[in-house]
C-alpha atoms as a PDB file:
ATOM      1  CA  UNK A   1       0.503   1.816  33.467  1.00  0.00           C
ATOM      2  CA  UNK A   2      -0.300   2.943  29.704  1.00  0.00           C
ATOM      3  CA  UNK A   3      -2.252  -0.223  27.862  1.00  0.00           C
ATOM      4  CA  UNK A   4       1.193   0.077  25.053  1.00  0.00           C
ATOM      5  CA  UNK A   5       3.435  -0.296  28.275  1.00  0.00           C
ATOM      6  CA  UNK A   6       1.475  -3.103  29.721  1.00  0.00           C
ATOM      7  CA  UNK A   7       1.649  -5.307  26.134  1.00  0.00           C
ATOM      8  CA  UNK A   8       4.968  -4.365  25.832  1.00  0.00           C
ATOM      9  CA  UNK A   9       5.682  -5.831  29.153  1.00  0.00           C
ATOM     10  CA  UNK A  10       3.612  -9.135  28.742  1.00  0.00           C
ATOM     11  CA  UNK A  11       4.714  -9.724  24.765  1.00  0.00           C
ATOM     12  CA  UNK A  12       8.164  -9.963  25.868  1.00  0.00           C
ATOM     13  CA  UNK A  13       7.302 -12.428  28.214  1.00  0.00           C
ATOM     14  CA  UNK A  14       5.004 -14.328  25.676  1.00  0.00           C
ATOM     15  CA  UNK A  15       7.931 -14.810  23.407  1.00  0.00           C
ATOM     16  CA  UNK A  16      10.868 -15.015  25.971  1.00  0.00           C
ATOM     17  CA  UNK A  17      12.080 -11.708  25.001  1.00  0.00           C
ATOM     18  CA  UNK A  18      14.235  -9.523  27.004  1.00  0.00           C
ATOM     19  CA  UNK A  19      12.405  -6.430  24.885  1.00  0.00           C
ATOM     20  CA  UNK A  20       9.452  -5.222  22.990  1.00  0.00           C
ATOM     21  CA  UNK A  21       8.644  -2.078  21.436  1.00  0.00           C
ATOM     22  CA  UNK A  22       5.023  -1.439  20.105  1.00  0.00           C
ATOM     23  CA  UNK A  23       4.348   0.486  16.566  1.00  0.00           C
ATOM     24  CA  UNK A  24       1.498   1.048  14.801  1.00  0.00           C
ATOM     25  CA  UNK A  25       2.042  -1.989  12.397  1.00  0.00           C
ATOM     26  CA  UNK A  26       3.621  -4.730  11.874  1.00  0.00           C
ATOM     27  CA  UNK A  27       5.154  -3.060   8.458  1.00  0.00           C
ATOM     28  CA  UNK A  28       6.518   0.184  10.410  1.00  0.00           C
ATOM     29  CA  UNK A  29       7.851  -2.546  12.855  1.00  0.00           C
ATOM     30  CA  UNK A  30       9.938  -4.070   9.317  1.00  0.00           C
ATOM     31  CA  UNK A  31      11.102  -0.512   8.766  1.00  0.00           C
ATOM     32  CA  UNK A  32      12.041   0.384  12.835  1.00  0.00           C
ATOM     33  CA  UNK A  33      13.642  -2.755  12.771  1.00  0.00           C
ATOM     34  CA  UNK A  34      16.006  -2.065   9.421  1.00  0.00           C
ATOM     35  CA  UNK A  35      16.908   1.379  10.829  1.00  0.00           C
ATOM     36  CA  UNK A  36      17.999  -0.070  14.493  1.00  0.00           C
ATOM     37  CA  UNK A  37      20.262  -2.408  12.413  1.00  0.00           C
ATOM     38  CA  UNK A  38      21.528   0.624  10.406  1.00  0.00           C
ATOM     39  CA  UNK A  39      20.448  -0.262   7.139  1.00  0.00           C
ATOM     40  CA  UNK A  40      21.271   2.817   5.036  1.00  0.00           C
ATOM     41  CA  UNK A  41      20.961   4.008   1.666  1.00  0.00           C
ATOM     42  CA  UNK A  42      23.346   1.536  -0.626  1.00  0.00           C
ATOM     43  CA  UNK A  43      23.212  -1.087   1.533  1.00  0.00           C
ATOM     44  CA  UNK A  44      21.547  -4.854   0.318  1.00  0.00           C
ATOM     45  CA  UNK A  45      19.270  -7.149   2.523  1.00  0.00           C
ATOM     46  CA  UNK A  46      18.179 -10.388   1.661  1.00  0.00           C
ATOM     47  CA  UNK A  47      14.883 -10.651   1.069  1.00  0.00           C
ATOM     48  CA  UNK A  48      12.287 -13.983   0.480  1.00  0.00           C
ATOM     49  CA  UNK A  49      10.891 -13.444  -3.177  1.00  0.00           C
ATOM     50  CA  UNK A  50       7.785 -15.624  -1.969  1.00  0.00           C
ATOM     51  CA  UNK A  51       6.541 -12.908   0.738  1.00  0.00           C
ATOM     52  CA  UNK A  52       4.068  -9.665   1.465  1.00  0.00           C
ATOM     53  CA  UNK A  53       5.329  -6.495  -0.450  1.00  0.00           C
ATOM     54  CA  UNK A  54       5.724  -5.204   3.182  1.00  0.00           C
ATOM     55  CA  UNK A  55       8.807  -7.343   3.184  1.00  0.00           C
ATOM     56  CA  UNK A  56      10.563  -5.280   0.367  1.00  0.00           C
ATOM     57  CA  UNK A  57       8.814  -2.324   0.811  1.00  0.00           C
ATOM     58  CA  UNK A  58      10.141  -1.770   4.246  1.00  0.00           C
ATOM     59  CA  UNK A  59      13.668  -2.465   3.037  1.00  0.00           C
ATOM     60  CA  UNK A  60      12.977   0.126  -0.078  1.00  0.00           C
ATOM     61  CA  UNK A  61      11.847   2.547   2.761  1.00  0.00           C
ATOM     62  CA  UNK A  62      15.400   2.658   3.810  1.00  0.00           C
ATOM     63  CA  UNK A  63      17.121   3.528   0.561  1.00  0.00           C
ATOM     64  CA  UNK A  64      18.082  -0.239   0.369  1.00  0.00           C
ATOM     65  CA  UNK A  65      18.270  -2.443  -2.214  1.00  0.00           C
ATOM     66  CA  UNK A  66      15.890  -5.861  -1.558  1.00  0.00           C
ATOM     67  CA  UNK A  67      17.968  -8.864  -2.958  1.00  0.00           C
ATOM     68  CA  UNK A  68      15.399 -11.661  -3.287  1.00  0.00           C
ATOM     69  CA  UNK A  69      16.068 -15.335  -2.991  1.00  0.00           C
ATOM     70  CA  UNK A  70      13.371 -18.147  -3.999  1.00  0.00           C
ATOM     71  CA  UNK A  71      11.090 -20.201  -1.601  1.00  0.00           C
ATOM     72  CA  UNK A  72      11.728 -24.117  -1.446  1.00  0.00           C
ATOM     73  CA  UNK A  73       8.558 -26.521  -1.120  1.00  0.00           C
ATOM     74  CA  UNK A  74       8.105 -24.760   2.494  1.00  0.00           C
ATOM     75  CA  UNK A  75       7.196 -21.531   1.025  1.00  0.00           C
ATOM     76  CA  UNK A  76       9.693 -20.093   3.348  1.00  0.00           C
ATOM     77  CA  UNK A  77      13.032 -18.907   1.968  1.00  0.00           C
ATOM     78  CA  UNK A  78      15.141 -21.431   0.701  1.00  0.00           C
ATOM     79  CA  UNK A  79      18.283 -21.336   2.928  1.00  0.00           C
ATOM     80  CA  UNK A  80      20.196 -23.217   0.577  1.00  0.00           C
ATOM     81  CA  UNK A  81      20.251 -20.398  -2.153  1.00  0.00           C
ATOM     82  CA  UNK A  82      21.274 -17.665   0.493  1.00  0.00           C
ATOM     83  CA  UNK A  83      24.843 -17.448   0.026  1.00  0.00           C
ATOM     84  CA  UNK A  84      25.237 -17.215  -3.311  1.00  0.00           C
ATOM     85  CA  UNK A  85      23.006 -13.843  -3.769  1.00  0.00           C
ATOM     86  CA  UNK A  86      25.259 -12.354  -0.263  1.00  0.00           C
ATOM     87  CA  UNK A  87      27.940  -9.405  -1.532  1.00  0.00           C
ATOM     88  CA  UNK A  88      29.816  -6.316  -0.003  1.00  0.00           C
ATOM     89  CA  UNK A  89      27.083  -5.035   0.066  1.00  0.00           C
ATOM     90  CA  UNK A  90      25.013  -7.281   1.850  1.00  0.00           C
ATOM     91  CA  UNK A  91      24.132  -6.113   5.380  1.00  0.00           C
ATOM     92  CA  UNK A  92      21.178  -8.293   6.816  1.00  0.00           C
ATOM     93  CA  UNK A  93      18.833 -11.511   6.223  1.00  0.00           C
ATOM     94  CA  UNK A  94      15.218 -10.900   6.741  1.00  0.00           C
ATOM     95  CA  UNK A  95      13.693 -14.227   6.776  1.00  0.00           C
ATOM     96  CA  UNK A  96       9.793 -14.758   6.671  1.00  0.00           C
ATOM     97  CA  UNK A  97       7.244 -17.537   8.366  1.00  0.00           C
ATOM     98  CA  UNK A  98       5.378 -18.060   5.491  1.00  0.00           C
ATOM     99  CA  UNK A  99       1.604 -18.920   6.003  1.00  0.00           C
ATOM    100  CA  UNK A 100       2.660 -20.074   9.744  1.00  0.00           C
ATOM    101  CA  UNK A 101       5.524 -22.352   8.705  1.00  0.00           C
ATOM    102  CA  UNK A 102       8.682 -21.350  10.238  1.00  0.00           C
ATOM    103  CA  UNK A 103      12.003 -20.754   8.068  1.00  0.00           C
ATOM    104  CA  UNK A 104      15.060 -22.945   8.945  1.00  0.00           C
ATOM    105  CA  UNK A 105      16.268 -20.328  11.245  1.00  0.00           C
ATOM    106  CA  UNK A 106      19.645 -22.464  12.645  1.00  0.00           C
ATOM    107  CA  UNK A 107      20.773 -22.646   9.476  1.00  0.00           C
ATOM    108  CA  UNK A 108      19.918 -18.763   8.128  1.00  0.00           C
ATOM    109  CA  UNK A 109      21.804 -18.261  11.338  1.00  0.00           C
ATOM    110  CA  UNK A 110      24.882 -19.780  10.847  1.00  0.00           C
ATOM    111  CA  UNK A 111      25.108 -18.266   7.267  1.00  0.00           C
ATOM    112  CA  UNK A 112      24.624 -14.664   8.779  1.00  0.00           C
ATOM    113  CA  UNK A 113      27.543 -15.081  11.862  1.00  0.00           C
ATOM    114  CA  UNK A 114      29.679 -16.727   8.994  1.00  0.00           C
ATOM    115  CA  UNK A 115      28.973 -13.360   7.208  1.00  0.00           C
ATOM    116  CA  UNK A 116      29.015 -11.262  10.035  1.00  0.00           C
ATOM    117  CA  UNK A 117      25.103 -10.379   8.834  1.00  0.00           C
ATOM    118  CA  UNK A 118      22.476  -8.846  11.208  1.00  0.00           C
ATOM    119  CA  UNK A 119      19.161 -10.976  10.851  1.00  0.00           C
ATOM    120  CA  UNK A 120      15.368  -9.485  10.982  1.00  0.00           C
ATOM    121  CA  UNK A 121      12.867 -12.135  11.433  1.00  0.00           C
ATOM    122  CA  UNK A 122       9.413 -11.461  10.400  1.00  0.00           C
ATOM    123  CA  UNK A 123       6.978 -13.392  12.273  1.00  0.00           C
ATOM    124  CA  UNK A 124       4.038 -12.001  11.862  1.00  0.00           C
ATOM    125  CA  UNK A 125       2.510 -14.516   9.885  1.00  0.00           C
ATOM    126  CA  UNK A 126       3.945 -17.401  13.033  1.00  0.00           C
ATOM    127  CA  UNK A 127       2.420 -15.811  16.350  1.00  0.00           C
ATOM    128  CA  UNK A 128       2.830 -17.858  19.274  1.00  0.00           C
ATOM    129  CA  UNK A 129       5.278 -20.426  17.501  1.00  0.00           C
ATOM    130  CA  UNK A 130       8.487 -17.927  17.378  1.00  0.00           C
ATOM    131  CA  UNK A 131      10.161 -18.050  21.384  1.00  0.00           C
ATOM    132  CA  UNK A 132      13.380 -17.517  22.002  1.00  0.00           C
ATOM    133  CA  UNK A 133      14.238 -16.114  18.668  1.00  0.00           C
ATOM    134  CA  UNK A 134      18.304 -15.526  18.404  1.00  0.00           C
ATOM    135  CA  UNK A 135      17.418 -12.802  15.627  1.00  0.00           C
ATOM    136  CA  UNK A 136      19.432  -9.647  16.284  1.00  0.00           C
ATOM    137  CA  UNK A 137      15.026  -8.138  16.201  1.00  0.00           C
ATOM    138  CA  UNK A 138      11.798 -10.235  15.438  1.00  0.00           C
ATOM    139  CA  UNK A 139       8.970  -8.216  13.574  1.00  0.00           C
ATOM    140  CA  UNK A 140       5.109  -9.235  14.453  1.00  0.00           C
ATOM    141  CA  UNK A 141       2.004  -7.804  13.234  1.00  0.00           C
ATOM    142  CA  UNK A 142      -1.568  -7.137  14.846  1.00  0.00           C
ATOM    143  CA  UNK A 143      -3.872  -6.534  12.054  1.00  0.00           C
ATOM    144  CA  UNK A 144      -7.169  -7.553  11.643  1.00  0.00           C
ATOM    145  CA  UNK A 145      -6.541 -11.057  10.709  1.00  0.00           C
ATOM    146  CA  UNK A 146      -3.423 -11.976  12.727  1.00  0.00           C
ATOM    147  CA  UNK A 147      -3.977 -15.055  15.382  1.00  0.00           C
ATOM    148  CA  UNK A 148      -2.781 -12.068  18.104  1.00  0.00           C
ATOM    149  CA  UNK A 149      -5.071  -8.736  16.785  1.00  0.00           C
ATOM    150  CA  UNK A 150      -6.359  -5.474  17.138  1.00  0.00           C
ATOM    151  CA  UNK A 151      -7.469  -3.658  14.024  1.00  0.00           C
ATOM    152  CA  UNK A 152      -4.179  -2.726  13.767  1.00  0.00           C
ATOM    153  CA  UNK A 153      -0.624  -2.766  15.550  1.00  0.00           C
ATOM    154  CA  UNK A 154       2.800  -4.490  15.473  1.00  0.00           C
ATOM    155  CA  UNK A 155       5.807  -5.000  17.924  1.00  0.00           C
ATOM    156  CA  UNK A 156       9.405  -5.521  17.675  1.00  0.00           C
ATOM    157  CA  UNK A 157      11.071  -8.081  20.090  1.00  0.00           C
ATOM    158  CA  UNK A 158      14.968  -7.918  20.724  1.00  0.00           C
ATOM    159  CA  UNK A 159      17.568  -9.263  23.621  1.00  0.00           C
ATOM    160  CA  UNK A 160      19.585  -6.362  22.908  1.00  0.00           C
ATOM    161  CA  UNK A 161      18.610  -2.839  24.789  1.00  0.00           C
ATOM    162  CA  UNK A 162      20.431  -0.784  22.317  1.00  0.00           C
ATOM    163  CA  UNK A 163      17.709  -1.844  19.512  1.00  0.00           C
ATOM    164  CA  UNK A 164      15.007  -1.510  21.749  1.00  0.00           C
ATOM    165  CA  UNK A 165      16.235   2.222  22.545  1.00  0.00           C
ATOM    166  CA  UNK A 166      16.437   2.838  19.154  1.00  0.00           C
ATOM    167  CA  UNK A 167      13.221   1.501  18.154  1.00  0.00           C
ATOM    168  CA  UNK A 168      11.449   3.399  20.799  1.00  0.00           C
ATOM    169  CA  UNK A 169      13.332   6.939  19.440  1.00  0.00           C
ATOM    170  CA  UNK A 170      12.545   6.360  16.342  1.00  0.00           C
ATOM    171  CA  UNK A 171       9.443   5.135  16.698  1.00  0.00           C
ATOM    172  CA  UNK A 172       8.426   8.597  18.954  1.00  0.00           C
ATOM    173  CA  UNK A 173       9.478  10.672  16.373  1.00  0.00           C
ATOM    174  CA  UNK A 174      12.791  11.185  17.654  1.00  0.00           C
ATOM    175  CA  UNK A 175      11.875  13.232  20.130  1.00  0.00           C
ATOM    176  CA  UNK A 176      14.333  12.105  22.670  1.00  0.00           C
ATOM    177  CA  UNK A 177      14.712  12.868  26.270  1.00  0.00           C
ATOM    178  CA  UNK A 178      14.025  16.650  26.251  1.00  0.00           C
ATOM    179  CA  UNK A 179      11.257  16.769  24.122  1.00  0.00           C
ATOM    180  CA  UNK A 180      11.866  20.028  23.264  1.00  0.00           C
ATOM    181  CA  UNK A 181      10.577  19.994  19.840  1.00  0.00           C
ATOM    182  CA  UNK A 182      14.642  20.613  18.737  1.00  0.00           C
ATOM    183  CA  UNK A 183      15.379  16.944  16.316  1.00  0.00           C
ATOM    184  CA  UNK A 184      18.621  15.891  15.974  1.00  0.00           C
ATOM    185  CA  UNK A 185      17.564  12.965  13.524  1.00  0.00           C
ATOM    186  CA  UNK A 186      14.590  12.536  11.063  1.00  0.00           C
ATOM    187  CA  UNK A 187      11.912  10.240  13.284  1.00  0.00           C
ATOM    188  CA  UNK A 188       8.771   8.782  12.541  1.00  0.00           C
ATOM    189  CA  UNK A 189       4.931   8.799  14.003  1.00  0.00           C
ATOM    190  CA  UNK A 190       4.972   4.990  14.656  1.00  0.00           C
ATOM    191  CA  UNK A 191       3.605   4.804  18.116  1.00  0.00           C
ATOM    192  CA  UNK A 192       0.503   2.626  19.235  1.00  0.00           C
ATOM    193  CA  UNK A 193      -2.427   4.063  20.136  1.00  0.00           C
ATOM    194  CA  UNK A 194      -3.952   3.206  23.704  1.00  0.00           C
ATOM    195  CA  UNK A 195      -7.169   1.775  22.275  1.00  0.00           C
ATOM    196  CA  UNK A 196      -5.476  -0.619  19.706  1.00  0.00           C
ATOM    197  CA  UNK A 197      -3.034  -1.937  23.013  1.00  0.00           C
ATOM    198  CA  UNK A 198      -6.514  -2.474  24.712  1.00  0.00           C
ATOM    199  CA  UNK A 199      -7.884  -4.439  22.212  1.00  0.00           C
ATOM    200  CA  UNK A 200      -4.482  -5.954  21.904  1.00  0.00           C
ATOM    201  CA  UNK A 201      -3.883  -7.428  25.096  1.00  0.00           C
ATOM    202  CA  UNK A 202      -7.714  -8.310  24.994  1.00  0.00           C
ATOM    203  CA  UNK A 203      -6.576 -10.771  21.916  1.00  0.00           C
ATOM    204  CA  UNK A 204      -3.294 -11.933  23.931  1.00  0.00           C
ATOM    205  CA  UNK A 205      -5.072 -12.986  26.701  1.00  0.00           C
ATOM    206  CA  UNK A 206      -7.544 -15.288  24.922  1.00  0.00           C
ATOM    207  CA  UNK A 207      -4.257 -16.643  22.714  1.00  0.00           C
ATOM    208  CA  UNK A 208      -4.895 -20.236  24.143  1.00  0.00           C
ATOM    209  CA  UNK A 209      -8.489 -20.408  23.333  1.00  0.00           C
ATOM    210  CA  UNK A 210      -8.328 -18.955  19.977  1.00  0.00           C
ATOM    211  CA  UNK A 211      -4.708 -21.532  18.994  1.00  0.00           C
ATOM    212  CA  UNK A 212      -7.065 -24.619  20.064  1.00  0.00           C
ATOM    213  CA  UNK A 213      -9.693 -23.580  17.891  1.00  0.00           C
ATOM    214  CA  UNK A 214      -7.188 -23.146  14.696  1.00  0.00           C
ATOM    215  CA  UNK A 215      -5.476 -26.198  15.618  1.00  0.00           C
ATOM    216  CA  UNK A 216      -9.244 -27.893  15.982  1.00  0.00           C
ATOM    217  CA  UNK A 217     -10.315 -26.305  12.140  1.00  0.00           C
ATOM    218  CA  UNK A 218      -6.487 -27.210  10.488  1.00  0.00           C
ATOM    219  CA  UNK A 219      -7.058 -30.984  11.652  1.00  0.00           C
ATOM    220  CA  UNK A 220     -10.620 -30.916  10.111  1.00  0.00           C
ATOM    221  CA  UNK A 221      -9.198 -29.271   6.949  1.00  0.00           C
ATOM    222  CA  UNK A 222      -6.087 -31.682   6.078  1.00  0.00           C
ATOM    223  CA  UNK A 223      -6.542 -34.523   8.702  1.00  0.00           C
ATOM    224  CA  UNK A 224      -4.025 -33.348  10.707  1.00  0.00           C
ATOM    225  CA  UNK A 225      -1.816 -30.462  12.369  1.00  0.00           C
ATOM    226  CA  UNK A 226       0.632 -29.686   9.758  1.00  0.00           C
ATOM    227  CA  UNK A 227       1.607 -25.683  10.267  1.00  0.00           C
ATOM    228  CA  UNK A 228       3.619 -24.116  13.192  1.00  0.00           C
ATOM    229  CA  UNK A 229       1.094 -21.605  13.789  1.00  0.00           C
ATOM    230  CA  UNK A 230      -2.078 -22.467  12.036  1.00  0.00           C
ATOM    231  CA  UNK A 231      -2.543 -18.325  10.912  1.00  0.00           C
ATOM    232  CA  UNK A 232      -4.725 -19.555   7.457  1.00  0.00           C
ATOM    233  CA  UNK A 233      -5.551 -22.749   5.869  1.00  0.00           C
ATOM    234  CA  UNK A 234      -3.207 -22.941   2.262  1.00  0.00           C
ATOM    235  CA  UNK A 235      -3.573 -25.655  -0.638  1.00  0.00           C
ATOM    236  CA  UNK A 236      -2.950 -25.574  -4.179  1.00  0.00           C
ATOM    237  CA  UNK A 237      -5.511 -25.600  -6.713  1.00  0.00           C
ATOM    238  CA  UNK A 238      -6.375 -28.941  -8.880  1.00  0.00           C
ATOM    239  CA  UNK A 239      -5.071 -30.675  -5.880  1.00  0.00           C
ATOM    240  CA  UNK A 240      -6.999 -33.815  -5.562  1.00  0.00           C
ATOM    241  CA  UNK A 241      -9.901 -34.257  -3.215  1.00  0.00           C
ATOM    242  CA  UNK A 242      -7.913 -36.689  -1.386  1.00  0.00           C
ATOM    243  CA  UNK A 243      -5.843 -34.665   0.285  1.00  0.00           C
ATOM    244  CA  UNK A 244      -8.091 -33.198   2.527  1.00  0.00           C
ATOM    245  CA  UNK A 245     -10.677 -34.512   5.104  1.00  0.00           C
ATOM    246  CA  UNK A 246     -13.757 -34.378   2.992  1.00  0.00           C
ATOM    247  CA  UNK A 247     -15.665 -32.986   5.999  1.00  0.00           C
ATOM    248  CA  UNK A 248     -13.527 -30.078   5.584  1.00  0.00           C
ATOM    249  CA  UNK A 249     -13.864 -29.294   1.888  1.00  0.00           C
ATOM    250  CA  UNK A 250     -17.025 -27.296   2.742  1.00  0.00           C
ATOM    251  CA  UNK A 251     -14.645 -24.500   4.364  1.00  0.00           C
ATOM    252  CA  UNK A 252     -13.083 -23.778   0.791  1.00  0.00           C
ATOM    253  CA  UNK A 253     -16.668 -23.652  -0.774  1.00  0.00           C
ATOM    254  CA  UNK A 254     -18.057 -21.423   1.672  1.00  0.00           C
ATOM    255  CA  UNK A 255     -15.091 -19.575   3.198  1.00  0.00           C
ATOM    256  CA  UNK A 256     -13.182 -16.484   2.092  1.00  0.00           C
ATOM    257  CA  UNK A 257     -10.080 -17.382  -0.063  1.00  0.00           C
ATOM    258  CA  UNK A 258      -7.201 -15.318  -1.270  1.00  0.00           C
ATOM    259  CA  UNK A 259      -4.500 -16.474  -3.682  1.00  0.00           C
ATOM    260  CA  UNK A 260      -0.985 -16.822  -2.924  1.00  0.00           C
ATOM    261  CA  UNK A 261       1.535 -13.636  -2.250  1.00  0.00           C
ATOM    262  CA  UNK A 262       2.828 -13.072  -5.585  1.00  0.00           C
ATOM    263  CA  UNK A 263       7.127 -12.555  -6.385  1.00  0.00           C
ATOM    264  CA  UNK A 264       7.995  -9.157  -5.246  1.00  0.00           C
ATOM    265  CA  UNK A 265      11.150  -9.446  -7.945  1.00  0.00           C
ATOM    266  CA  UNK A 266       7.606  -9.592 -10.889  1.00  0.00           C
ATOM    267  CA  UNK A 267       6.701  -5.728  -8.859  1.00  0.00           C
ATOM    268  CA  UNK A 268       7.319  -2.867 -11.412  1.00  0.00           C
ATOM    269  CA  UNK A 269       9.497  -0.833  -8.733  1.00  0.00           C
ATOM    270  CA  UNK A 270      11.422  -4.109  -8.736  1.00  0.00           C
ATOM    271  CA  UNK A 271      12.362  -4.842 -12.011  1.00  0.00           C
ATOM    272  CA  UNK A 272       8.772  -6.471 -13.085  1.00  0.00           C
ATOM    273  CA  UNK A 273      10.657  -9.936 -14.761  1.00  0.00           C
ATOM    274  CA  UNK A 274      10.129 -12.689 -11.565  1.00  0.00           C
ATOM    275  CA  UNK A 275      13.908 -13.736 -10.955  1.00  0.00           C
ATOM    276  CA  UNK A 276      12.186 -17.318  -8.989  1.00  0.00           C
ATOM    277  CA  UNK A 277      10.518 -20.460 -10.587  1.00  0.00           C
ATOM    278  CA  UNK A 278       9.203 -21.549  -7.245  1.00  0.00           C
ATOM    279  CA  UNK A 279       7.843 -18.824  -6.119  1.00  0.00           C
ATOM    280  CA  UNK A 280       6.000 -18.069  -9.282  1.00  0.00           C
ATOM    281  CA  UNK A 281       5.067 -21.512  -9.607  1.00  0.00           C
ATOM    282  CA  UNK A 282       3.455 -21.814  -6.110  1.00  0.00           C
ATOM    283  CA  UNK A 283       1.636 -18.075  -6.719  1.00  0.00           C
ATOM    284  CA  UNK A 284       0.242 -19.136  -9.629  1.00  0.00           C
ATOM    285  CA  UNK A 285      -1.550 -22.141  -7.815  1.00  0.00           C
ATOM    286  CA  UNK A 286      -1.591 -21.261  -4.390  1.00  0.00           C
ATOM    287  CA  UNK A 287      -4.473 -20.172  -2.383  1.00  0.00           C
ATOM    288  CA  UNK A 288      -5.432 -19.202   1.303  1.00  0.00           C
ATOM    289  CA  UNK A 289      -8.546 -19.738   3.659  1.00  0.00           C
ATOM    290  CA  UNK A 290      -9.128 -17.127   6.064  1.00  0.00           C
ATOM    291  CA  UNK A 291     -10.075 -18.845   9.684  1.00  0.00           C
END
């Protein structure tokens, strides 16, 4: 069996999935994910402002309109604040697990069956906490610096066979069952390659060792396990020493640090004027340890 096959097969059992569909990231799994919904030109999807551009830029790919709601202290979208930004218009939710935190997903939930809203989960950032999801498709990535890796990679996970079909035609091109280079639809090149579903199910198969040793760093950083899925170390600068385990402070002095996503509303293809206090307050503070 083809190395994409076999980490299809074992990533739908890792997360309790009826299917998975590989892709060649975990943004073209965002965009494969949209287009199974049929999110179309026109259409609006709810968007975290606190997120990666992939986030929006996915939606955008679609001829959609991102509608962006803020983060609460979480840095996951604030549920709360959901409703009031949903219109006519409004086709989907697309929460994100910020920094390994999970959203409040029961309660995103209930607001999109109220709506009658398909919901796109984007775990990527949550690897090995999301099981079970009751999103209508779940979105993971396998970059470089994902708990679950290759160099590169992503997957969409879905109960329902009629996504996963469409995933996988879309994904291949659209190529269909005859192959016969005649295309009914416009497809994209999205497929895996064999080496990164090597590598891949190389990563999956050490997943226990590598969650211990996060979960063994986080405790040494703050004191104790605080995240979901411990994907980076966070904290906010001027914080006091106190906060974290002073053996740990070393890892921000010597390790690589990034600073916080910043509002995809303060983007120049999105209007450039951040429409979120949070989520520019937390960006402007906010910073990330690689582990």
């Amino acid at each position: 069996m083809e190395y994409y096959k076999q980490l299809e097969e074992k990533y739908a059992k890792f997360t309790d999935s009826k299917y998975a569909v590989t892709c060649n990231s975990g943004t073209a799994a965002l965009h494969l994910g949209l287009l199974a919904l049929g999110i179309k030109p026109g259409d609006e999807v709810i968007v975290p402002d606190f997120t990666m551009a992939a986030c929006g830029f996915a939606v955008s790919y679609c001829g959609a309109t991102p509608v962006f709601v803020d983060c609460d202290i979480t840095l996951c979208i604030d549920w709360k604040l959901i409703e009031a930004k949903i219109t006519p218009k409004t086709k989907a939710i697309m929460p994100v697990h910020i920094y390994g935190r999970l959203c409040n997903m029961p309660e995103i939930l209930k607001i999109a069956h109220r709506h009658g809203l398909k919901v796109i989960e984007d775990a990527c950032e949550a690897q090995g906490a999301v099981r079970s999801s009751k999103a209508d498709i779940t979105c993971y990535s396998f970059y470089k610096n994902k708990i679950i890796h290759g160099e590169e990679g992503g997957i969409c996970t879905t109960n329902k066979k009629e996504y996963a079909d469409r995933i996988n035609y879309l994904k291949n091109m659209a190529f269909g069952d005859k192959h016969d280079y005649f295309h009914e639809e416009i497809g994209y090149n999205y497929r895996m390659p064999e080496s990164q579903a090597e590598m891949i199910l190389g990563s999956l198969r050490g997943y226990p060792k590598e969650r211990d040793r996060r979960r063994k760093l986080e405790k040494e950083f703050y004191g104790k396990n605080i995240h979901d899925a411990v994907w980076v170390l966070d904290y906010f600068e001027g914080e006091p020493l106190t906060t974290f385990v002073i053996k740990g402070w070393w890892m921000i002095k010597d390790g690589e640090t990034r600073p916080f996503f910043k509002p995809l509303s303060s983007f120049p293809m999105y209007g450039g004027k951040c429409q979120s206090s949070n989520a520019k307050y937390y960006s402007e503070r906010g910073h990330y340890l690689k582990i």
